[in-house]
Protein backbone atom coordinates (compact mmCIF):
# COMPACT_ATOMS: atom_id res chain seq x y z
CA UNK A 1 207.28 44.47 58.06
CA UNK A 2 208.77 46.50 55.25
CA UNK A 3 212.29 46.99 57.44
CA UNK A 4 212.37 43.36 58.28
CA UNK A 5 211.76 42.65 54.51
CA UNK A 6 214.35 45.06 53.26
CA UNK A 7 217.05 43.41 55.84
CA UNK A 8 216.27 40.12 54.74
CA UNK A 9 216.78 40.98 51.42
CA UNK A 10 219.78 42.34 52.14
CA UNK A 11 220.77 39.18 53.78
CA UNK A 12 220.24 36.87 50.78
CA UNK A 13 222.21 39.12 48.79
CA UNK A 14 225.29 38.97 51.32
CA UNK A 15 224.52 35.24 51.04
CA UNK A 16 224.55 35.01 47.26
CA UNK A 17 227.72 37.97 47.28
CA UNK A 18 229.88 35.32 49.44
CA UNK A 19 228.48 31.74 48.47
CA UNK A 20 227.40 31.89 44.57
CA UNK A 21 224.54 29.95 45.55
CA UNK A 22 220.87 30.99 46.07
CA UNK A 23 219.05 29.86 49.70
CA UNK A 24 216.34 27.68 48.15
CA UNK A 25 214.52 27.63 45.11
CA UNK A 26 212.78 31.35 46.34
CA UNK A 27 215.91 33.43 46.68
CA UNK A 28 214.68 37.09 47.20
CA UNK A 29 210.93 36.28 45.96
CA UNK A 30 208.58 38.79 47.80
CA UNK A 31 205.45 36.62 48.85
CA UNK A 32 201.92 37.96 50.82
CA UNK A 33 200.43 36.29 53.68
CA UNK A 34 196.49 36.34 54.32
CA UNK A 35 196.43 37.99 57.55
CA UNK A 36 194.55 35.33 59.59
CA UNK A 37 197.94 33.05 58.75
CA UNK A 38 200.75 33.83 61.72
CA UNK A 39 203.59 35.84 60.54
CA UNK A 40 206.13 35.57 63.84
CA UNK A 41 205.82 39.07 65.56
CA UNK A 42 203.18 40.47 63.47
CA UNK A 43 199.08 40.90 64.45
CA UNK A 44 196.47 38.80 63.53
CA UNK A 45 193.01 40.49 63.83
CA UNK A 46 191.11 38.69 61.34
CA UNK A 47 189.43 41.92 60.58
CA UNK A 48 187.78 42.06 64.97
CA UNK A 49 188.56 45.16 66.45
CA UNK A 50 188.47 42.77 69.65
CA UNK A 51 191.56 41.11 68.50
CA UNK A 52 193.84 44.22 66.57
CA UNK A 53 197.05 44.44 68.28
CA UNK A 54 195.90 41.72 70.75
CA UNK A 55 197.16 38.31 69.03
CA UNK A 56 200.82 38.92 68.04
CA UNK A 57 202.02 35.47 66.88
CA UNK A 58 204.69 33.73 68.35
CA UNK A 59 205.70 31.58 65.39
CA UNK A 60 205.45 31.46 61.93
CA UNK A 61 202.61 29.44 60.48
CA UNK A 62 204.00 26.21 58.66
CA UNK A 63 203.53 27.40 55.13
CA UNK A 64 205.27 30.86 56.07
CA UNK A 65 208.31 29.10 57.92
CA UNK A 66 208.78 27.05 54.57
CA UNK A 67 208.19 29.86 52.08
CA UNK A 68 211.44 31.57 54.43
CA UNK A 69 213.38 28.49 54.13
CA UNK A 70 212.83 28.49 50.32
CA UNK A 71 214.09 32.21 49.86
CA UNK A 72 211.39 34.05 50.15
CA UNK A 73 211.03 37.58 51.35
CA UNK A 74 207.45 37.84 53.66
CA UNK A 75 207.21 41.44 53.46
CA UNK A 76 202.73 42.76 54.22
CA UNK A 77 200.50 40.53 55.07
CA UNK A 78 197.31 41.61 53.49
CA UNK A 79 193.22 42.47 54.29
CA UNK A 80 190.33 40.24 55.26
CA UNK A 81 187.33 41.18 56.21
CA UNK A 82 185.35 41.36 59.77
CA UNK A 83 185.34 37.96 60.97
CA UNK A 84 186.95 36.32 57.85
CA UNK A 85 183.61 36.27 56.38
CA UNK A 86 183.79 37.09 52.48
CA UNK A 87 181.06 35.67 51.56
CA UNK A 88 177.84 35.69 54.28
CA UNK A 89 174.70 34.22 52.76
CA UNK A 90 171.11 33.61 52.97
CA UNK A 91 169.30 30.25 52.70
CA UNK A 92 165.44 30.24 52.55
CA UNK A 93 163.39 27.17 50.41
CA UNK A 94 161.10 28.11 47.67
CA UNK A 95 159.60 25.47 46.01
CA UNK A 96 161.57 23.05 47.44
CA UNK A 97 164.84 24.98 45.61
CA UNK A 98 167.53 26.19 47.78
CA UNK A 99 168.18 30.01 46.85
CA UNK A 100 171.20 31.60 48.56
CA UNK A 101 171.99 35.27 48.48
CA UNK A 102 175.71 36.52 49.08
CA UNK A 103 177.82 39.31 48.77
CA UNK A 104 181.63 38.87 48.52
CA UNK A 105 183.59 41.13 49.34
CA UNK A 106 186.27 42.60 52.28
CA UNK A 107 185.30 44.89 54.67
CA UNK A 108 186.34 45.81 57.98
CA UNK A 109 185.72 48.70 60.52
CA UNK A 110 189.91 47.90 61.08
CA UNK A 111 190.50 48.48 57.47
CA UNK A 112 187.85 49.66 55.57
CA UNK A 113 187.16 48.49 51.94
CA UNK A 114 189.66 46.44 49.74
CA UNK A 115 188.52 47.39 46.08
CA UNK A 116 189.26 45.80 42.46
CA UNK A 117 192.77 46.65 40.97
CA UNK A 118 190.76 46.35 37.41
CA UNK A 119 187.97 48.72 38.22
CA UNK A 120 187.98 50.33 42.07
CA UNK A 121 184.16 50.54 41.67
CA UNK A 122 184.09 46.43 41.91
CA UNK A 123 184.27 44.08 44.33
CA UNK A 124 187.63 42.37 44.75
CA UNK A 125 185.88 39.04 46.50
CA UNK A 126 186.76 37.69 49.49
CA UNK A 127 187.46 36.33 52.33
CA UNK A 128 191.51 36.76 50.25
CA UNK A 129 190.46 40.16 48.88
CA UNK A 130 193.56 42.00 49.78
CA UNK A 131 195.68 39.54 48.42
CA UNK A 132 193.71 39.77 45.14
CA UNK A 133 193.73 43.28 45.08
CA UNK A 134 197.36 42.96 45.90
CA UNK A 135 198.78 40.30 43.57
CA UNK A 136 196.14 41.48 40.86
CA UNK A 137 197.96 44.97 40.85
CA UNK A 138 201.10 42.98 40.14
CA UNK A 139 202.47 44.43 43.46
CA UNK A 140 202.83 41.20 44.45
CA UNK A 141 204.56 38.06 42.66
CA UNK A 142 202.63 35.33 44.26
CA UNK A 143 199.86 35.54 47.38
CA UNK A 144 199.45 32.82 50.22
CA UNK A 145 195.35 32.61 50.73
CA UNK A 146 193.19 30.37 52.29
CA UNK A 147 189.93 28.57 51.21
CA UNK A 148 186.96 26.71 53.20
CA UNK A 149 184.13 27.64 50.13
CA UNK A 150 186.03 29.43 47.13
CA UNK A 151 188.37 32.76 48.83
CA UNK A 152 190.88 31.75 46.58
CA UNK A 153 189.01 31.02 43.99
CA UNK A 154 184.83 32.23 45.07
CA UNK A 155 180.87 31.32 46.44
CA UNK A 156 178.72 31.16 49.47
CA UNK A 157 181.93 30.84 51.40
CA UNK A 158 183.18 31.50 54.55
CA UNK A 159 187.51 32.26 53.91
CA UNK A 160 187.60 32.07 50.18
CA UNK A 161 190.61 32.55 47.57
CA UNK A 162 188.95 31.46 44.33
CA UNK A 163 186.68 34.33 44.16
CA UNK A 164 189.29 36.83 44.61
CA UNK A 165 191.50 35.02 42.21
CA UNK A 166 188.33 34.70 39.42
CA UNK A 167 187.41 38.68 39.98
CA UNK A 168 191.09 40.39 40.05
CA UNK A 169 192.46 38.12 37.12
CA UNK A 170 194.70 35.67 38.71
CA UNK A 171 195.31 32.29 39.07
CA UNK A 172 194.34 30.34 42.24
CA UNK A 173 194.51 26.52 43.66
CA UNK A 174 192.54 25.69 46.04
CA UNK A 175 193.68 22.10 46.91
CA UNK A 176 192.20 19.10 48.41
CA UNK A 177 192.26 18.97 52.55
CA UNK A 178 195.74 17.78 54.24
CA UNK A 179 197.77 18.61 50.69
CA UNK A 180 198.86 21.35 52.34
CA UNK A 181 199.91 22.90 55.37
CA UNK A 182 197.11 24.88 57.32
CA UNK A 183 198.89 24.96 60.98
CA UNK A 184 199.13 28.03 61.98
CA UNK A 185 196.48 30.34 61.59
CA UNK A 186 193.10 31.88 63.63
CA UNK A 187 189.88 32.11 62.86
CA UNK A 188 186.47 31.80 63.47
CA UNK A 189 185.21 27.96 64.51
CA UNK A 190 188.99 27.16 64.98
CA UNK A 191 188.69 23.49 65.13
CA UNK A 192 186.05 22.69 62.81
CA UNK A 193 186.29 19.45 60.81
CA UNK A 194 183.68 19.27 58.63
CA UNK A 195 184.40 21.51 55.71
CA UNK A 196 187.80 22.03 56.26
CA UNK A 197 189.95 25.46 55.55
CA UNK A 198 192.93 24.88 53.18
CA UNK A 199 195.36 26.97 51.98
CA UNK A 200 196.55 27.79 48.43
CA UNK A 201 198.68 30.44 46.29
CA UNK A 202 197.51 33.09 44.09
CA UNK A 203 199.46 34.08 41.42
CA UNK A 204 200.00 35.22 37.73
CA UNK A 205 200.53 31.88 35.78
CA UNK A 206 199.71 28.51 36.07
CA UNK A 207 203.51 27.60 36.50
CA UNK A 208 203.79 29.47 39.60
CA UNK A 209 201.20 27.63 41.30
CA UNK A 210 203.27 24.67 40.08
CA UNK A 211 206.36 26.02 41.41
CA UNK A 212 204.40 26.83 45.07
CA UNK A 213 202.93 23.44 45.56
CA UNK A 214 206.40 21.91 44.50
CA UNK A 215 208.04 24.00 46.72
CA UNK A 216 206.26 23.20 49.78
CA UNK A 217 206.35 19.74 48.69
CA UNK A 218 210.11 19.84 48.53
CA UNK A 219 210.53 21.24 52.09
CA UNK A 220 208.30 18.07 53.82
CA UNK A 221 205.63 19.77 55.48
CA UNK A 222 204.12 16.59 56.78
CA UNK A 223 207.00 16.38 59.23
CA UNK A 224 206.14 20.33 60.30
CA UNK A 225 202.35 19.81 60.36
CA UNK A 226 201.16 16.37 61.96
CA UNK A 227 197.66 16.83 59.57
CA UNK A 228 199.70 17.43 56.01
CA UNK A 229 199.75 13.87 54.22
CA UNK A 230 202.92 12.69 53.35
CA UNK A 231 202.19 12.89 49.86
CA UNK A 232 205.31 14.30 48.15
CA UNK A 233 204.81 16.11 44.86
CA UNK A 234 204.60 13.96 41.72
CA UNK A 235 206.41 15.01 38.88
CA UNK A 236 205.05 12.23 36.53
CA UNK A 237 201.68 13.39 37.00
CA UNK A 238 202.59 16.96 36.50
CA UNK A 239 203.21 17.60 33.45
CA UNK A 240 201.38 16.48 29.82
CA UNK A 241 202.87 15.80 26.86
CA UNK A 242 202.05 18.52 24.10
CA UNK A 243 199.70 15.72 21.72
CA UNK A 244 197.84 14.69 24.95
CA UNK A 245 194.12 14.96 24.36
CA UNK A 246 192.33 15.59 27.73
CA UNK A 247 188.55 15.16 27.98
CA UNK A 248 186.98 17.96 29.72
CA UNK A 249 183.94 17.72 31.16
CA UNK A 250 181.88 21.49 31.01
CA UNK A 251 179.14 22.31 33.69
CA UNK A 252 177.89 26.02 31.71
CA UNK A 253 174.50 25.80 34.26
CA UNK A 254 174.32 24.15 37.57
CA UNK A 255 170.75 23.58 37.23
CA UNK A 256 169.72 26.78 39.57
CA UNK A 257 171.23 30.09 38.52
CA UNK A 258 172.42 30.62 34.86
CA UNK A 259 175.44 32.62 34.74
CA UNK A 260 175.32 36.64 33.39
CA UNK A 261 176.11 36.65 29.51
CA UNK A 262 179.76 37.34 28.81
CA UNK A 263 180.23 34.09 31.16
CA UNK A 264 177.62 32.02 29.14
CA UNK A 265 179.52 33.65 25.63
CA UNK A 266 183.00 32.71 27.27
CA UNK A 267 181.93 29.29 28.37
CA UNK A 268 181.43 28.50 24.73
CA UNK A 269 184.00 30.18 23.17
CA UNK A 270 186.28 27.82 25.78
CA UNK A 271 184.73 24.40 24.36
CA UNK A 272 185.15 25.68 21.02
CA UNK A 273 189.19 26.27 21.37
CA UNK A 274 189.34 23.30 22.92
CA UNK A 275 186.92 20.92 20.53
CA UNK A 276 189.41 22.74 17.62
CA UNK A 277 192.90 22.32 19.60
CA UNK A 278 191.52 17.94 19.49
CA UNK A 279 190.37 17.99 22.78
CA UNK A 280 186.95 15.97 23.77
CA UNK A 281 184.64 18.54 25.78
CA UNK A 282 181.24 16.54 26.80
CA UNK A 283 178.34 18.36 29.23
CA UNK A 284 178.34 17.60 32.79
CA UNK A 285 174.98 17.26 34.38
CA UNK A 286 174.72 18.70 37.27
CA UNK A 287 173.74 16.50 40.52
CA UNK A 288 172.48 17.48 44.14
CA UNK A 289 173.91 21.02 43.97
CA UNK A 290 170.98 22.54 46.05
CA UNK A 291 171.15 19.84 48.11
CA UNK A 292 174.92 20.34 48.77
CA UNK A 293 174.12 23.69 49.00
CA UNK A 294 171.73 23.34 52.13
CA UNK A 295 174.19 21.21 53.42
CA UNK A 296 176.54 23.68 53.59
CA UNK A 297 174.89 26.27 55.37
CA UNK A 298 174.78 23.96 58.47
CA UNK A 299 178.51 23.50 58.43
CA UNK A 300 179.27 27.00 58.15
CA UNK A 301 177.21 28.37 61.02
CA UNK A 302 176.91 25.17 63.56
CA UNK A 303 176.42 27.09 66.25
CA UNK A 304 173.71 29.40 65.16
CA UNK A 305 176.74 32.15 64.35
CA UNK A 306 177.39 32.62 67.86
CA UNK A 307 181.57 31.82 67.60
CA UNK A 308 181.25 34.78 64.72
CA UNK A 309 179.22 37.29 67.77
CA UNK A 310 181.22 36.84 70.62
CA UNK A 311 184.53 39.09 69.24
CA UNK A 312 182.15 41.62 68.44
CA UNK A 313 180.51 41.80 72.10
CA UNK A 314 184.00 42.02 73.59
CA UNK A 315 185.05 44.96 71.92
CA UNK A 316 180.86 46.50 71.38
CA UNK A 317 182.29 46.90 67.61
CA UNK A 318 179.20 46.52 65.13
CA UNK A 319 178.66 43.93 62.78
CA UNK A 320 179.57 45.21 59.20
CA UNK A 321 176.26 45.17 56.80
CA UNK A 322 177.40 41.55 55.27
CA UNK A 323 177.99 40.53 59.18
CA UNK A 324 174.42 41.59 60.10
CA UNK A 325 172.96 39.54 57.52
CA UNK A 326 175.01 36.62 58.43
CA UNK A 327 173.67 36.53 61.81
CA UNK A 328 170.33 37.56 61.20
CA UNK A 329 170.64 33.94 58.98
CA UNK A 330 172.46 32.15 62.18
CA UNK A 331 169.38 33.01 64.10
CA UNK A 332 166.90 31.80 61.80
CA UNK A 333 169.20 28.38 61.49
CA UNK A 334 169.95 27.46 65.27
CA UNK A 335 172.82 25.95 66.50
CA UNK A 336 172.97 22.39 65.63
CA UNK A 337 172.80 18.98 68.11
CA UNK A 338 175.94 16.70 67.62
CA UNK A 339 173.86 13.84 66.03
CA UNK A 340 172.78 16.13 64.01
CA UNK A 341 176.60 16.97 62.99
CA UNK A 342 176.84 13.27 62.93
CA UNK A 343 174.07 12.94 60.58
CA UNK A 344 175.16 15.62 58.42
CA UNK A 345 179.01 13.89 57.77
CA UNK A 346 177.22 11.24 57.00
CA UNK A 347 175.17 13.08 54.21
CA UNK A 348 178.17 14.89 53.35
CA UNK A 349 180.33 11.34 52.16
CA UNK A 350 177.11 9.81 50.53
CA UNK A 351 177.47 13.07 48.49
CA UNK A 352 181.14 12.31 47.58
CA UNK A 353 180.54 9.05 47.02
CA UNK A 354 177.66 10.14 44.24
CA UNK A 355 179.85 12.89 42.98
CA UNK A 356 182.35 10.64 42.40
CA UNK A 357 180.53 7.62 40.51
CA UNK A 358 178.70 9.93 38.53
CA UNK A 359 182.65 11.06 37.63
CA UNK A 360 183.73 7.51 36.79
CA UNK A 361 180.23 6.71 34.67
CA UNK A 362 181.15 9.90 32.06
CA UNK A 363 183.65 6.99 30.55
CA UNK A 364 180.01 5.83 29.24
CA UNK A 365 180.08 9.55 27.84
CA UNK A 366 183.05 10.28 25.98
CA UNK A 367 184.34 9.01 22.73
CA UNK A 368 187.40 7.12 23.80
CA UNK A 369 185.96 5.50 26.92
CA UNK A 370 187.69 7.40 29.21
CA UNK A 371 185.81 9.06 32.41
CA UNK A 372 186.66 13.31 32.52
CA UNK A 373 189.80 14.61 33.24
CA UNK A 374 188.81 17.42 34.67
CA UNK A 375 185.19 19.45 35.10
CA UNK A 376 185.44 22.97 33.45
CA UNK A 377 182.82 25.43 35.04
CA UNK A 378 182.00 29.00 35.82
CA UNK A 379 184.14 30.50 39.31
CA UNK A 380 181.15 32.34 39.98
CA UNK A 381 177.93 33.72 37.99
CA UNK A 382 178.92 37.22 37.46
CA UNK A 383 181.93 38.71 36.65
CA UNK A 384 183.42 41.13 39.95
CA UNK A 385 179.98 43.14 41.08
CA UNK A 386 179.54 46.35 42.51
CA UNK A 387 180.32 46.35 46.34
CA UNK A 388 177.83 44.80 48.33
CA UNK A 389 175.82 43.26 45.59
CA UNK A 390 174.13 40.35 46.61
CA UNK A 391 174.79 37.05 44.33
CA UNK A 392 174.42 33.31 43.65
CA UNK A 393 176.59 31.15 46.23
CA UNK A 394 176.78 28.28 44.05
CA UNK A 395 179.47 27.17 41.49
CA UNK A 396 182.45 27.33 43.86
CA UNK A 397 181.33 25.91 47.72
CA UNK A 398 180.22 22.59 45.93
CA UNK A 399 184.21 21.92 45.67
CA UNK A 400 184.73 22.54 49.20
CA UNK A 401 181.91 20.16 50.51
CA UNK A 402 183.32 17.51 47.94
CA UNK A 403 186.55 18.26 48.94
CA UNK A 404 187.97 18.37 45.05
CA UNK A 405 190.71 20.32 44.28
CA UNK A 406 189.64 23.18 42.28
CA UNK A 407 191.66 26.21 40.39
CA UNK A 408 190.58 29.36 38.90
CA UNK A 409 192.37 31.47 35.66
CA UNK A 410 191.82 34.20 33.30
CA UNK A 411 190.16 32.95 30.59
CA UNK A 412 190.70 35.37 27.76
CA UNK A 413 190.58 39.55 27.58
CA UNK A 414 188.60 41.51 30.35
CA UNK A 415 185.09 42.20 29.52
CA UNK A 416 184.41 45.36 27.77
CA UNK A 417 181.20 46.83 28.40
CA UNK A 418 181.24 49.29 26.08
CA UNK A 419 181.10 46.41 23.42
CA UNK A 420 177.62 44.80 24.58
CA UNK A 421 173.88 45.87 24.13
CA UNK A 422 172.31 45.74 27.72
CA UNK A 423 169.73 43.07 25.64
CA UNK A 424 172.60 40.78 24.64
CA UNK A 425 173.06 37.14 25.62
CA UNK A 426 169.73 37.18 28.40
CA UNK A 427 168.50 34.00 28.72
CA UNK A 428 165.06 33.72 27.17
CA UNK A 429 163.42 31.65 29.45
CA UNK A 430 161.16 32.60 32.46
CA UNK A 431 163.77 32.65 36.12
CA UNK A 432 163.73 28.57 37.42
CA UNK A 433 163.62 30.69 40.67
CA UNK A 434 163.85 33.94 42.56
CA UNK A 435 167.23 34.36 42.93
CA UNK A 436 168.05 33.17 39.43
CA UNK A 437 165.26 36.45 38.76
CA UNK A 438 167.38 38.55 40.88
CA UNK A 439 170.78 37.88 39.20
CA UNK A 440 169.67 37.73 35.74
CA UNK A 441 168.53 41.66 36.68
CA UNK A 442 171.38 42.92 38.28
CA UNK A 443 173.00 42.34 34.79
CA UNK A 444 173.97 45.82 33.21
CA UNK A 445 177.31 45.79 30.59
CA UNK A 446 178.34 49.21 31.96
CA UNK A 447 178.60 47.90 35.54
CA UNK A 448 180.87 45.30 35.05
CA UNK A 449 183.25 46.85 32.67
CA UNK A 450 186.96 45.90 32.71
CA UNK A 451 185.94 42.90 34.67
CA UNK A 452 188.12 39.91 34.38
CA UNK A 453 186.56 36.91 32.89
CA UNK A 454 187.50 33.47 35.19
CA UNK A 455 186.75 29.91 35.36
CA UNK A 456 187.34 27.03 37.09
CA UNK A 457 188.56 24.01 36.43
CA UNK A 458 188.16 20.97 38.87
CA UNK A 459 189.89 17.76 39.17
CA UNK A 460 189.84 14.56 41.54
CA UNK A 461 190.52 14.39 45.07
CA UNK A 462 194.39 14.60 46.20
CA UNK A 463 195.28 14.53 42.42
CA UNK A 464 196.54 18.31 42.47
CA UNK A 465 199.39 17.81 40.16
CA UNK A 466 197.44 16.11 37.41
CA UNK A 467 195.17 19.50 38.06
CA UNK A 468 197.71 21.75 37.14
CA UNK A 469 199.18 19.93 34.04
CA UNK A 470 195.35 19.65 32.50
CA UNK A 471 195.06 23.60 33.31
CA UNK A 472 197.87 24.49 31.50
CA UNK A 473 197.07 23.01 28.92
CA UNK A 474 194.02 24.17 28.68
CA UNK A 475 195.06 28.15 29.65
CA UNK A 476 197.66 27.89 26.76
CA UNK A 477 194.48 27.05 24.30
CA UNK A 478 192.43 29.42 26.10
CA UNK A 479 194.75 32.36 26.05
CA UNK A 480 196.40 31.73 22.79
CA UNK A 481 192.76 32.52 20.83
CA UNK A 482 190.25 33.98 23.33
């Protein structure tokens, strides 16, 4: 790809040499693809032996033939792992709590292991680890990633940008569903409806996710991509004025696992800026999330895992450690009837629906009678772990299932481990649960030194501008003191 990327480049500047005028609002902007997104001419294994070298696409997906049209230079396309699974997970009941294990990261017997550009002994997420190791390394400008439970941002998910984005220091949108354009791209349960895969950028600044989504926007994807909603981006929702006061509401604890200490410590250093810089800040109380986390599970492995088994058989490549798992789960699960996909849709927009009035009712909350802007919360509940360290799945796939846009950013310096007592910031209290046991002990400063710090804020459905405007105003308090 690197030729192909140095002749284009070449070309823009002939174009720019004889015209004066740049190709689109992109000219000569290097951009990563995901690998599971087609790049015309290029493979697209999603980290299955079965499929290296064997699906060459034809075209270019829709976001990649845009991002061309715009300027920009598609020069790697970057590492997932086997089967585009970041984030396999367990789900067992304990006292009627849902606990669910996970371990994000990327991993393939194509590629081996994608590490953290901040500390190579830490996970760098997944299922969009190599373009957060990529973009995080600043040797890339801006990262194309996709999301179906927090890759670009992080969780119990199944393609995830979120996480990536949270653990290598970046920003990351994951937008709603249909905002826009996922044509063009293998996977795993190809087809699926239920939860459904999105993609996003990744980048180093709230403004370039601004300038991506415009972009796109610009370039009418909807006539490209017949499932894109012709929703073209709104300016007058994009940006704030600099004496608006946004009311933000702040989910530190989602009622299951409590995050590890320097997220706790970070969480309330963040209202405090805020509360100081005039803005209202009022606690969100959690509703349903194990619930929504049960839910989950059966739309990420409907069939019992068996879509996820089959590429393996055809090649007789074994399952990765975090595959294993995720199949050993599948088993226990069982493939699920159609009514009973009916019946869980059904559960699934009853939780929207209850999500979203108990949105509208914090107006009854806040001082000037207004409901949230936007819900500020924890990416994940550690900071980037050690490879193949098993977490908390919450925090990030409650998004997907609600189908909210959600976007992740550095809040503040790195954490410094060499600046914390082992002791410091432990919650008190005896575990609400087993898993909340097991995280609270895999906390250690030393392990998670130089660890970026990320959160995630979360707005309403389809209202991805407004989003970005209340982030950036809430980065430039964030980052100006923290």
């Amino acid at each position: 790809m690197f030729d192909q990327a140095l002749a284009r480049a070449r070309e823009l500047d002939d174009h720019i040499a004889k015209t004066g005028k740049a190709v689109g609002p992109l000219h000569g902007v290097p951009v990563s693809i995901k690998d599971h997104l087609f790049v015309k001419g290029e493979d697209t294994a999603c980290g299955y032996v079965a499929w290296a070298g064997k699906r060459v696409a034809e075209e270019d997906a829709v976001i990649v033939h845009i991002l061309r049209a715009a300027g920009a230079i598609i020069y790697v396309k970057t590492t997932n792992p086997q089967a585009l699974y970041g984030s396999p997970y367990f789900l067992f009941l304990i006292e009627s709590v849902i606990n669910s294990l996970a371990a994000s990261d990327t991993f393939s017997n194509i590629y081996g292991r994608t590490t953290n550009p901040h500390n190579r002994k830490l996970a760098a997420g997944g299922s969009t680890g190599g373009e957060g190791a990529l973009v995080g390394s600043r040797a890339s400008l801006l990262g194309v990633g996709t999301d179906s439970g927090g890759s670009i941002r992080t969780h119990i998910f199944k393609f995830n940008t979120r996480i990536p984005s949270a653990w290598c220091g970046l920003y990351g949108l994951k937008p709603s569903s249909h905002r826009l354009p996922a044509l063009g791209l293998t996977m795993p349960y190809n087809g699926k409806e239920d939860i459904l895969i999105v993609t996003g950028p990744m980048a180093h600044s709230v403004r370039d996710l601004q300038l991506f989504c415009q972009v796109i926007s610009e370039y009418e994807p909807w006539n490209l991509d017949p499932n894109t909603l012709s929703m073209p981006w709104n300016l007058s929702l994009a940006y704030r004025e600099s004496n608006d006061r946004l009311v933000i509401g702040m989910m530190s604890d989602d009622g299951i696992v409590s995050p590890h200490p320097p997220i706790v410590r970070r969480l309330q250093e963040v209202r405090e800026a805020l509360v100081a810089a005039g803005h209202e800040v009022i606690d969100w109380v959690p509703i349903s999330q194990a619930e929504m986390t049960q839910l989950s599970s059966k739309f990420y492995l409907p069939d019992g895992g068996e879509d996820i088994r089959a590429p393996l058989k055809e090649s007789g490549e074994p399952a990765v450690p975090l595959i294993e798992r995720l199949l050993a789960l599948g088993e226990s699960i069982g493939s699920s009837t159609l009514a009973e996909s009916w019946s869980n849709n059904i559960q699934r927009d009853r939780m929207r629906s209850r999500v979203l009035r108990h949105w509208n009712e914090t107006a009854l909350l806040s001082k000037c009678g207004r409901p949230i802007d936007a819900l500020l919360c924890p990416a994940t509940a550690t900071l980037a772990p050690p490879h193949d360290t098993e977490r908390w799945g919450g925090y990030g796939t409650y998004w997907n299932l609600l189908d909210l846009p959600a976007a992740v950013f550095p809040a503040g310096k790195s954490f410094d481990g060499s600046r914390w007592k082992s002791s410091e910031g432990l919650a008190t209290a005896k575990p609400r649960n087993p898993i909340e046991e097991l995280v609270a002990s895999q906390w250690s400063p030393d392990k998670y030194d130089g660890a970026p710090i990320g959160l995630q804020l979360v707005g309403r459905r389809w209202q991805e501008e407004k989003l970005l405007a209340d982030l950036k105003v809430v980065d430039a308090v964030v980052n100006a003191c923290i």
